[in-house]
Protein backbone atom coordinates (compact mmCIF):
# COMPACT_ATOMS: atom_id res chain seq x y z
CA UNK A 1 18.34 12.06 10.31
CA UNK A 2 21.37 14.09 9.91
CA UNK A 3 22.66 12.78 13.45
CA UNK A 4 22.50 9.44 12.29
CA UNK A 5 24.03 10.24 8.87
CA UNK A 6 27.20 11.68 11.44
CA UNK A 7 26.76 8.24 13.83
CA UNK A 8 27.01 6.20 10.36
CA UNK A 9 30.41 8.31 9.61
CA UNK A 10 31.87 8.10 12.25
CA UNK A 11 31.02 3.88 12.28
CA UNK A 12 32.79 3.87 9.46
CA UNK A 13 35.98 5.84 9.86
CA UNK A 14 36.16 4.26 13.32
CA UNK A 15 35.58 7.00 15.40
CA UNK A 16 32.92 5.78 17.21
CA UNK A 17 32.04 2.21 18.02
CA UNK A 18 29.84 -0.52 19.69
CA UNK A 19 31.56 -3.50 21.11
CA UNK A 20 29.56 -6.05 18.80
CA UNK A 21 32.12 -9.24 19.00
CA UNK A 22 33.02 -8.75 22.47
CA UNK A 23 29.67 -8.77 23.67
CA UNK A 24 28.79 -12.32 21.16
CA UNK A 25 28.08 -14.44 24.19
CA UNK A 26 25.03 -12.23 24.76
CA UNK A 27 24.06 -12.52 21.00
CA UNK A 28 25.02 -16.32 21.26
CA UNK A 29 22.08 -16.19 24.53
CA UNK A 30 19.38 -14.34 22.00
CA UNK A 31 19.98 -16.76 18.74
CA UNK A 32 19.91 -19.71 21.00
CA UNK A 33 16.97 -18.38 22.87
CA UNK A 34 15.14 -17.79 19.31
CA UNK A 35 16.09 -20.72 18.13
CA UNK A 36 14.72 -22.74 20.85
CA UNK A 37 11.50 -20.91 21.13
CA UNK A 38 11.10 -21.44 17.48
CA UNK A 39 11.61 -25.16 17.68
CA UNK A 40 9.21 -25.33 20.50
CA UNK A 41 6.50 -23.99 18.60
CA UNK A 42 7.50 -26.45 15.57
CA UNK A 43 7.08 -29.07 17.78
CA UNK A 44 4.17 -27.98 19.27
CA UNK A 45 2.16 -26.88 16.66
CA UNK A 46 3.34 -28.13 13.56
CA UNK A 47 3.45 -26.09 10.18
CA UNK A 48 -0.09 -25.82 8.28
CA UNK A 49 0.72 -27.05 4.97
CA UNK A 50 -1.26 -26.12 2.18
CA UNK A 51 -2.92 -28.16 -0.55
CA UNK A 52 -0.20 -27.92 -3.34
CA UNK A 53 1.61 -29.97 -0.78
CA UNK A 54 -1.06 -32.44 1.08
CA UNK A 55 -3.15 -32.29 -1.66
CA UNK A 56 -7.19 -31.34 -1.63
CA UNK A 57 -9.76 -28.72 -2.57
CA UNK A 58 -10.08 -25.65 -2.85
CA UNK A 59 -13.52 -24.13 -3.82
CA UNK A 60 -13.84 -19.43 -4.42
CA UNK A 61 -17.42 -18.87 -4.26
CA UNK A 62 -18.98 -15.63 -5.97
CA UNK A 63 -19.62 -12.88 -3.97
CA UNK A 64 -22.31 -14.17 -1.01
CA UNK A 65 -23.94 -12.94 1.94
CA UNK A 66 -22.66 -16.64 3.71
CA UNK A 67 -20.89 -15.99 6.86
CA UNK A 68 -17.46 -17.82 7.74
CA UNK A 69 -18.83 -19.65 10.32
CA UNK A 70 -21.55 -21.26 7.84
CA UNK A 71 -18.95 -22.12 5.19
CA UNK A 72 -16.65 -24.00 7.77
CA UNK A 73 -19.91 -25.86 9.73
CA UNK A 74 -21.08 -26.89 5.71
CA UNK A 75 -17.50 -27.94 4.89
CA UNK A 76 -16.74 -29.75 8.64
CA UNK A 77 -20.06 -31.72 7.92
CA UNK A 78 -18.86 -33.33 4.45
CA UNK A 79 -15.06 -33.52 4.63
CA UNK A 80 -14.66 -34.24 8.16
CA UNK A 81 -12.05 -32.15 7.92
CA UNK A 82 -11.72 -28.82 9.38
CA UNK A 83 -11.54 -25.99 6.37
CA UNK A 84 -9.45 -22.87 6.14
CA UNK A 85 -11.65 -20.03 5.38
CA UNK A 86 -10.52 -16.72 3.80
CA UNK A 87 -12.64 -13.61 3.26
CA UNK A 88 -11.50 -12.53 -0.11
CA UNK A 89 -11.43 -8.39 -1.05
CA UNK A 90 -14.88 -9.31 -3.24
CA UNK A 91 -16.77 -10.83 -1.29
CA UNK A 92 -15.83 -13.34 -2.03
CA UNK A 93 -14.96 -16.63 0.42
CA UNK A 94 -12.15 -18.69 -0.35
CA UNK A 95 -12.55 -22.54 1.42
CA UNK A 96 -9.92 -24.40 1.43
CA UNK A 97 -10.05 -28.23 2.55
CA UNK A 98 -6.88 -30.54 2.68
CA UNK A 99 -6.94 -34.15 2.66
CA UNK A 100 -9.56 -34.48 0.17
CA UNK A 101 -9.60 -37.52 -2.39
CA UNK A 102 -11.76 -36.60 -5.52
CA UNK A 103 -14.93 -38.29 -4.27
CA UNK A 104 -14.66 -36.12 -0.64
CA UNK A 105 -14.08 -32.85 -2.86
CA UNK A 106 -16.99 -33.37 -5.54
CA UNK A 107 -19.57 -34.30 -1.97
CA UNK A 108 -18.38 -31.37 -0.35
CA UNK A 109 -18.76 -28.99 -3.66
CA UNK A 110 -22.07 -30.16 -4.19
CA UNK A 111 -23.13 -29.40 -0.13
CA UNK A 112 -21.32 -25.30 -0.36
CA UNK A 113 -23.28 -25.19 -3.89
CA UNK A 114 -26.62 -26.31 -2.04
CA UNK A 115 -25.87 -23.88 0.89
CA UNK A 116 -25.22 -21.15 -1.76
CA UNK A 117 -27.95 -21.80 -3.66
CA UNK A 118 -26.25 -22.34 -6.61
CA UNK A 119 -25.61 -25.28 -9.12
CA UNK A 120 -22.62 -27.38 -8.64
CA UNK A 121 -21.11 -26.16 -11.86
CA UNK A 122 -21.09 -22.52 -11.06
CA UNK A 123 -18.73 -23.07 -7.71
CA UNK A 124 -15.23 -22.74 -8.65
CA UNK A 125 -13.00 -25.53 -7.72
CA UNK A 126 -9.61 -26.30 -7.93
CA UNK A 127 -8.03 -30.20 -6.84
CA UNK A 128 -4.73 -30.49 -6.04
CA UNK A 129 -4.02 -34.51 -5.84
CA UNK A 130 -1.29 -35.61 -2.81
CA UNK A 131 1.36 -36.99 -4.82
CA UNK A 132 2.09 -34.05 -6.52
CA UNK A 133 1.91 -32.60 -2.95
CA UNK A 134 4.42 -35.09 -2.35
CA UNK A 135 6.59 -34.24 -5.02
CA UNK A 136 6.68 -30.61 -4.38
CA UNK A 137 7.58 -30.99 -1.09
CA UNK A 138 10.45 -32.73 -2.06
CA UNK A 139 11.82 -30.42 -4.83
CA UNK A 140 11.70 -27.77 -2.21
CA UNK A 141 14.09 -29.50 0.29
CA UNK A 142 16.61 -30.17 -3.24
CA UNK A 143 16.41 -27.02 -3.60
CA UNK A 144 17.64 -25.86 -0.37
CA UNK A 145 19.78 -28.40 0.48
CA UNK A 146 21.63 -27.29 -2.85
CA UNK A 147 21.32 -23.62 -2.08
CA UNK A 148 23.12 -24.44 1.00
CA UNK A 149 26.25 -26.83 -0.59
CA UNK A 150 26.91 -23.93 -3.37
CA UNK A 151 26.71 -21.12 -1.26
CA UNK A 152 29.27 -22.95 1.33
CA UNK A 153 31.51 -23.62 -1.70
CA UNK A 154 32.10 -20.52 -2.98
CA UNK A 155 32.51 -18.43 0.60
CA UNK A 156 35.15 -20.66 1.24
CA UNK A 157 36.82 -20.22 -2.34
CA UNK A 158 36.11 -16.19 -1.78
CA UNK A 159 37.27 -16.25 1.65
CA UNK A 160 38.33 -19.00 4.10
CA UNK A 161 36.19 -21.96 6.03
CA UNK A 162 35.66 -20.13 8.42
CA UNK A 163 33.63 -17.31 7.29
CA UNK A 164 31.27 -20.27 5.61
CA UNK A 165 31.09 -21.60 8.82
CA UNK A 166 29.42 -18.42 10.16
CA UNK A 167 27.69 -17.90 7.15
CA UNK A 168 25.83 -21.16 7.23
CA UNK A 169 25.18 -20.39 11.03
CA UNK A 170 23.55 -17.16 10.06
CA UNK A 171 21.25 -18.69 7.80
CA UNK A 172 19.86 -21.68 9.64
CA UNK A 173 19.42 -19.03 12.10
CA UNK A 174 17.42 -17.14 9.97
CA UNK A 175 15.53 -20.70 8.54
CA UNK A 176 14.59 -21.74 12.14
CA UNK A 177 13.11 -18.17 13.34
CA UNK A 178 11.22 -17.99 9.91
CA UNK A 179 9.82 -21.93 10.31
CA UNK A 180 9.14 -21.01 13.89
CA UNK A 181 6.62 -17.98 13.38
CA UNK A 182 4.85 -19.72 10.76
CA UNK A 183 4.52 -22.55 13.29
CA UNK A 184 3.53 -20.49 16.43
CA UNK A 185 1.00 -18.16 14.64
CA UNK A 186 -0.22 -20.92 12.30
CA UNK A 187 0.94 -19.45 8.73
CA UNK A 188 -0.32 -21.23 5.58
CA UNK A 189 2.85 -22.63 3.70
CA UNK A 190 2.45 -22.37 0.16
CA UNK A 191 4.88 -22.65 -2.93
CA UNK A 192 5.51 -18.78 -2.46
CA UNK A 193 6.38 -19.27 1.14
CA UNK A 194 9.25 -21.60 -0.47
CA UNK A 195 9.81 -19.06 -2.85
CA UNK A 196 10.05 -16.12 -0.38
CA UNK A 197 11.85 -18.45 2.21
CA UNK A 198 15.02 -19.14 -0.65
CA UNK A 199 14.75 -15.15 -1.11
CA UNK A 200 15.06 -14.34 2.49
CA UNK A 201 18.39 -16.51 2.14
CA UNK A 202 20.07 -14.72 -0.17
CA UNK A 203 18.96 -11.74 0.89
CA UNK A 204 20.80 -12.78 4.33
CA UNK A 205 23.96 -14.17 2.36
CA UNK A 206 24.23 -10.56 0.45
CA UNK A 207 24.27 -8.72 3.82
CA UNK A 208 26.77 -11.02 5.34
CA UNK A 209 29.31 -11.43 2.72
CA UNK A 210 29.32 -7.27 2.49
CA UNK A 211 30.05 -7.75 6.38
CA UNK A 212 32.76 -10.36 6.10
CA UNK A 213 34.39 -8.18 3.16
CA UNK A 214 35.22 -5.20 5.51
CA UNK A 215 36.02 -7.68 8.31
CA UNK A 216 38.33 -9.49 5.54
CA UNK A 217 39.98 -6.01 5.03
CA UNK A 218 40.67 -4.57 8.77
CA UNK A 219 42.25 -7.77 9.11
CA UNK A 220 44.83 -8.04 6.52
CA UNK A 221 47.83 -6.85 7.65
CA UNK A 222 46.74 -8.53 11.44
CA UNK A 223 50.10 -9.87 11.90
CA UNK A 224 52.33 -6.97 10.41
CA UNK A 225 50.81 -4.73 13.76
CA UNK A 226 50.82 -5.44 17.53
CA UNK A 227 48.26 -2.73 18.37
CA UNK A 228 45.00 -4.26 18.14
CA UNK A 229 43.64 -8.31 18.16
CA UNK A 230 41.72 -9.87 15.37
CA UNK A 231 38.57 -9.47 17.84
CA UNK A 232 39.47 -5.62 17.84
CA UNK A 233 39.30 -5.25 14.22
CA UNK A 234 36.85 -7.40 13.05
CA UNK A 235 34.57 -5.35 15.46
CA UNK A 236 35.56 -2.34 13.46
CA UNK A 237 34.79 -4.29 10.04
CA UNK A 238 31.02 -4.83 11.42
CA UNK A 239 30.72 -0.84 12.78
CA UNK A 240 31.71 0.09 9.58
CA UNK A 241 28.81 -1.64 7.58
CA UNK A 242 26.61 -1.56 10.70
CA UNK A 243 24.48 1.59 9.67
CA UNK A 244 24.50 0.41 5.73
CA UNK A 245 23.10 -3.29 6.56
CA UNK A 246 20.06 -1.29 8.82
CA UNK A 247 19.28 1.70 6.06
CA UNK A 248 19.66 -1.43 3.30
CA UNK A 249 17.19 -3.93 5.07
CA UNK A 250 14.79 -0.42 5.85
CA UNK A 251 14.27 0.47 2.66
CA UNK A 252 13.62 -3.32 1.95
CA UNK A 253 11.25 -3.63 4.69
CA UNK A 254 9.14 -1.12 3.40
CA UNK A 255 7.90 -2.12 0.30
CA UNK A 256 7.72 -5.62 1.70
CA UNK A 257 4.98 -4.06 4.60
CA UNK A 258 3.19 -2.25 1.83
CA UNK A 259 2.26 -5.40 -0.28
CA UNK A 260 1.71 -7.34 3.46
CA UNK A 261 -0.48 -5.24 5.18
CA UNK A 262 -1.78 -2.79 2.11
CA UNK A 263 -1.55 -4.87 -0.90
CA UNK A 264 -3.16 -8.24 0.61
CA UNK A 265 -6.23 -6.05 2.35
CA UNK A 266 -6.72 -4.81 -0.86
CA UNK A 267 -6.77 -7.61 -3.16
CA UNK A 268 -7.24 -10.66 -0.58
CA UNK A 269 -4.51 -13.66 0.18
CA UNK A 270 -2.96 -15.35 -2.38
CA UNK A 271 0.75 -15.67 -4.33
CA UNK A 272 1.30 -11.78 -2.98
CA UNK A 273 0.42 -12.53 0.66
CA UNK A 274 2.75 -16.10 0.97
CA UNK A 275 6.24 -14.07 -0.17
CA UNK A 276 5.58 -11.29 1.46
CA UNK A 277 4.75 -12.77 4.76
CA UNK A 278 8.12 -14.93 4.54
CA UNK A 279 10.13 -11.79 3.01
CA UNK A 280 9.34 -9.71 6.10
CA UNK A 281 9.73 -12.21 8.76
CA UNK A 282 12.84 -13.41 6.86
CA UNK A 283 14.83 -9.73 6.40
CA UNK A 284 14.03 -8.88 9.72
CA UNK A 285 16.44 -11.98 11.36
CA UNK A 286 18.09 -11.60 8.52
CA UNK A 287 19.70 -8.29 9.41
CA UNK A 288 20.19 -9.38 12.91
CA UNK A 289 22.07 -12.70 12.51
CA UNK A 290 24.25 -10.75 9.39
CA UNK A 291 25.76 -8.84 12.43
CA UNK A 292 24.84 -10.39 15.12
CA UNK A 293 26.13 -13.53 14.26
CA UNK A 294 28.01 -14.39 11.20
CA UNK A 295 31.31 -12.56 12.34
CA UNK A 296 31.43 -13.36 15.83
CA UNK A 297 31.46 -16.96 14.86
CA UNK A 298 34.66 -16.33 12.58
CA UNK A 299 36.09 -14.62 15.85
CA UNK A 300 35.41 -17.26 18.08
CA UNK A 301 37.05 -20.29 15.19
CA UNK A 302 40.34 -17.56 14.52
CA UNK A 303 40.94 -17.83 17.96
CA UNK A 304 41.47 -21.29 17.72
CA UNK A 305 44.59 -20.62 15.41
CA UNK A 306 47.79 -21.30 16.91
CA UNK A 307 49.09 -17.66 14.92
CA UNK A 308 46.29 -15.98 15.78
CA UNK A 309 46.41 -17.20 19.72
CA UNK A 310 50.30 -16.01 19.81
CA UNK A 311 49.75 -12.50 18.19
CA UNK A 312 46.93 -11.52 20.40
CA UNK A 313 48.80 -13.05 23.25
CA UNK A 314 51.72 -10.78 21.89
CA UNK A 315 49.48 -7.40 21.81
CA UNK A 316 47.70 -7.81 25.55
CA UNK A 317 51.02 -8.48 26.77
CA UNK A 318 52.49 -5.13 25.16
CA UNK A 319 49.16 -3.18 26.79
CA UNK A 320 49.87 -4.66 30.28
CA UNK A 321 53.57 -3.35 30.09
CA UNK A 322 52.51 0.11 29.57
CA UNK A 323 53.43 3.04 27.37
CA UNK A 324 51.51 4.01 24.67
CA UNK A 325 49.93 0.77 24.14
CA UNK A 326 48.65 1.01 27.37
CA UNK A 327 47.75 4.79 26.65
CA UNK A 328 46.01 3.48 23.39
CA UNK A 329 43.91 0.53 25.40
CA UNK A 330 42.59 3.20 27.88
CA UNK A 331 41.91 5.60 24.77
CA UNK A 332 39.36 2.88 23.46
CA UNK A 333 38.06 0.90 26.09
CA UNK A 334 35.24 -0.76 25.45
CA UNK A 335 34.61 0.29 21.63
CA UNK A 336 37.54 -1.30 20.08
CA UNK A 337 38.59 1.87 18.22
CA UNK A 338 42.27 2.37 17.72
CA UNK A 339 43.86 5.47 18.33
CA UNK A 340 44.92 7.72 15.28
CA UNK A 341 48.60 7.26 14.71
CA UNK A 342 50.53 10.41 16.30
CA UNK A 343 53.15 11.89 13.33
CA UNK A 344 56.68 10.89 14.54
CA UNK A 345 59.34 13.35 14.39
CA UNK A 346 61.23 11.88 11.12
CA UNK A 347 57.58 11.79 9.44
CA UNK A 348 57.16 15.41 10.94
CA UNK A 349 60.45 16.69 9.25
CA UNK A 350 59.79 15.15 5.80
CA UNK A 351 56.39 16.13 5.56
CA UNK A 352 57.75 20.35 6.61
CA UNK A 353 61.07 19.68 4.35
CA UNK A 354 64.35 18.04 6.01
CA UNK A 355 67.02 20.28 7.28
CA UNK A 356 70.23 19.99 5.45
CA UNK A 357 73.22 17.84 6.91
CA UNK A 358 76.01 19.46 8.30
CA UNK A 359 77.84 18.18 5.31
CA UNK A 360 76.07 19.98 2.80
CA UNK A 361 76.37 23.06 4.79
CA UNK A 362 80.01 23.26 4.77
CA UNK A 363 79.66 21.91 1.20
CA UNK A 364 81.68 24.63 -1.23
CA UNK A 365 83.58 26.72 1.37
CA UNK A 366 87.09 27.62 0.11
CA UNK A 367 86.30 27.53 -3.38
CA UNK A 368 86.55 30.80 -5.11
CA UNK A 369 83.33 32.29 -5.95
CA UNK A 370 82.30 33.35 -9.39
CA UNK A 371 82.34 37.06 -8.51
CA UNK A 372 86.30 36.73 -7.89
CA UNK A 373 87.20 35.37 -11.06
């Protein structure tokens, strides 16, 4: 632990380094890779969307000695539709049917109370109709689609374009991964998917605006300096927050896997299982596209400047003369790390005390001293 508290140091006071935007074509190949697999899968499979927004039934019977397989044959039979069966913490079985109009639902309650051996009356049912289905479906795109148009609006007040441009390429990054998994392992979406889904977002947006803040400060004074590109020191902005995004979205993760794998064994599916399914998928690309992919996007659109284009031009063309620019290039190959400033001989003097000028040397010969008079 203590070696990675020094790696994390020496991140941050530039010491050390990893080449993160020179190597962004090779992130570029992962997210696009992701991405496509994710859309694949989409396309594929299709999400499973749950009743509050197809609308349907869903019927919790007490605890039973009913397998799964007889509650799905008894509910295929009626509904024609297939069910979604959950083994509940109880006992318990949890049957969930979409697609059902009230008449379907009350024939298939009465044929899982018969099977049971119960009355009709003591199976507990709950009907979601489709248009409110409809309608939540639709306040959930609003909502994101507003997310998006504010957040966009005030990185470009707080910073620049730019850094909103690789801010909203982070997150529909992180959207399309998230969308993806639930497609290709056939996740349940639910209102507290949505929920954990707009979570996961500004969880992302939190770690990438603390990136683009150091990145904002190495750069500042880009143009007063000829030792080091705006590639060069945005790559020391994201080493210096590198080992603070991973301990932040660790200590995240962890509670997250508790109520996942703990809390929903424990107490069954539900509210707790739908946001903390999305909130772990979520933080995990999360933290990737934060570094991975935010700033080297704001690299790749600086470099399109005309200023930026000439000062960089300016600073290779210093290292290919020679001389300690050169020296300085060799120093930090490959990490981006510049070289700590050597004291110059005026800064050496002043810092030790300047010697006197001849002038105030010879200053008061001739006069009579005190002791004379």
């Amino acid at each position: 632990m203590s070696r990675f508290g020094d790696l994390g140091g020496k991140l941050y006071r530039g010491e050390a380094s990893y080449d993160f935007v020179g190597r962004r074509k090779l992130w570029y190949g992962v997210t696009l890779l992701l991405m496509l697999i994710s859309l694949v899968g989409l396309g594929a499979r299709g999400l499973y969307m749950g009743i509050e927004f197809q609308g349907g039934a869903v019927f919790t019977t007490p605890p039973t000695q009913m397998s799964v397989e007889e509650a799905r044959e008894t509910a295929l039979k009626v509904s024609g539709t297939e069910p979604r069966i959950q083994e509940l913490g109880s006992g318990s079985l949890r049957i969930q049917v979409t697609g059902l109009d009230n008449e379907q639902s009350e024939k298939t309650r009465a044929a899982l109370a018969d099977e049971l051996g119960l009355e009709t009356q003591e199976l507990d049912t709950e009907l979601v109709g489709p248009s409110w289905g409809d309608q939540m479906s639709s306040k959930a795109i609003q909502g994101l689609i507003v997310f998006l148009v504010l957040v966009s609006v005030y990185l470009a007040i707080a910073f620049e374009w730019r850094m909103a441009v690789g801010a909203m390429g982070a997150l529909v990054h992180d959207l399309v991964v998230t969308i993806g998994v639930y497609a290709i392992v056939g996740f349940e979406v639910t209102p507290g998917t949505v929920v954990g889904v707009l979570t996961i977002l500004s969880y992302s947006l939190y770690d990438t605006v603390v990136v683009f803040d150091k990145v904002k400060e190495k750069t500042q004074g880009l143009l007063k300096q000829n030792r080091h590109t705006y590639g060069e020191l945005a790559n020391l902005g994201i080493n210096a927050t590198v080992i603070r995004s991973v301990n932040t979205s660790v200590v995240a993760l962890l509670p997250v896997a508790g109520l996942l794998f703990i809390g929903t064994g424990l107490l069954g599916g539900g509210m707790l299982k739908d946001i903390s399914l999305s909130l772990f998928i979520g933080l995990t690309a999360g933290t990737f596209s934060s570094i991975f992919i935010a700033t080297p996007i704001v690299v790749d659109l600086k470099l399109r400047s005309p200023e930026i284009k000439a000062h960089d031009r300016r600073t290779l063309a210093k290292r290919a003369k020679g001389g300690d620019e050169a020296e300085d290039a060799e120093e930090t190959a490959g990490t981006g790390v510049p070289r700590a400033a050597e004291p110059t001989a005026a800064a050496t003097a002043g810092a030790v005390g300047a010697p006197r000028s001849p002038e105030s040397r010879s200053r008061g010969r001739g006069r009579p001293s005190e002791r004379g008079r």
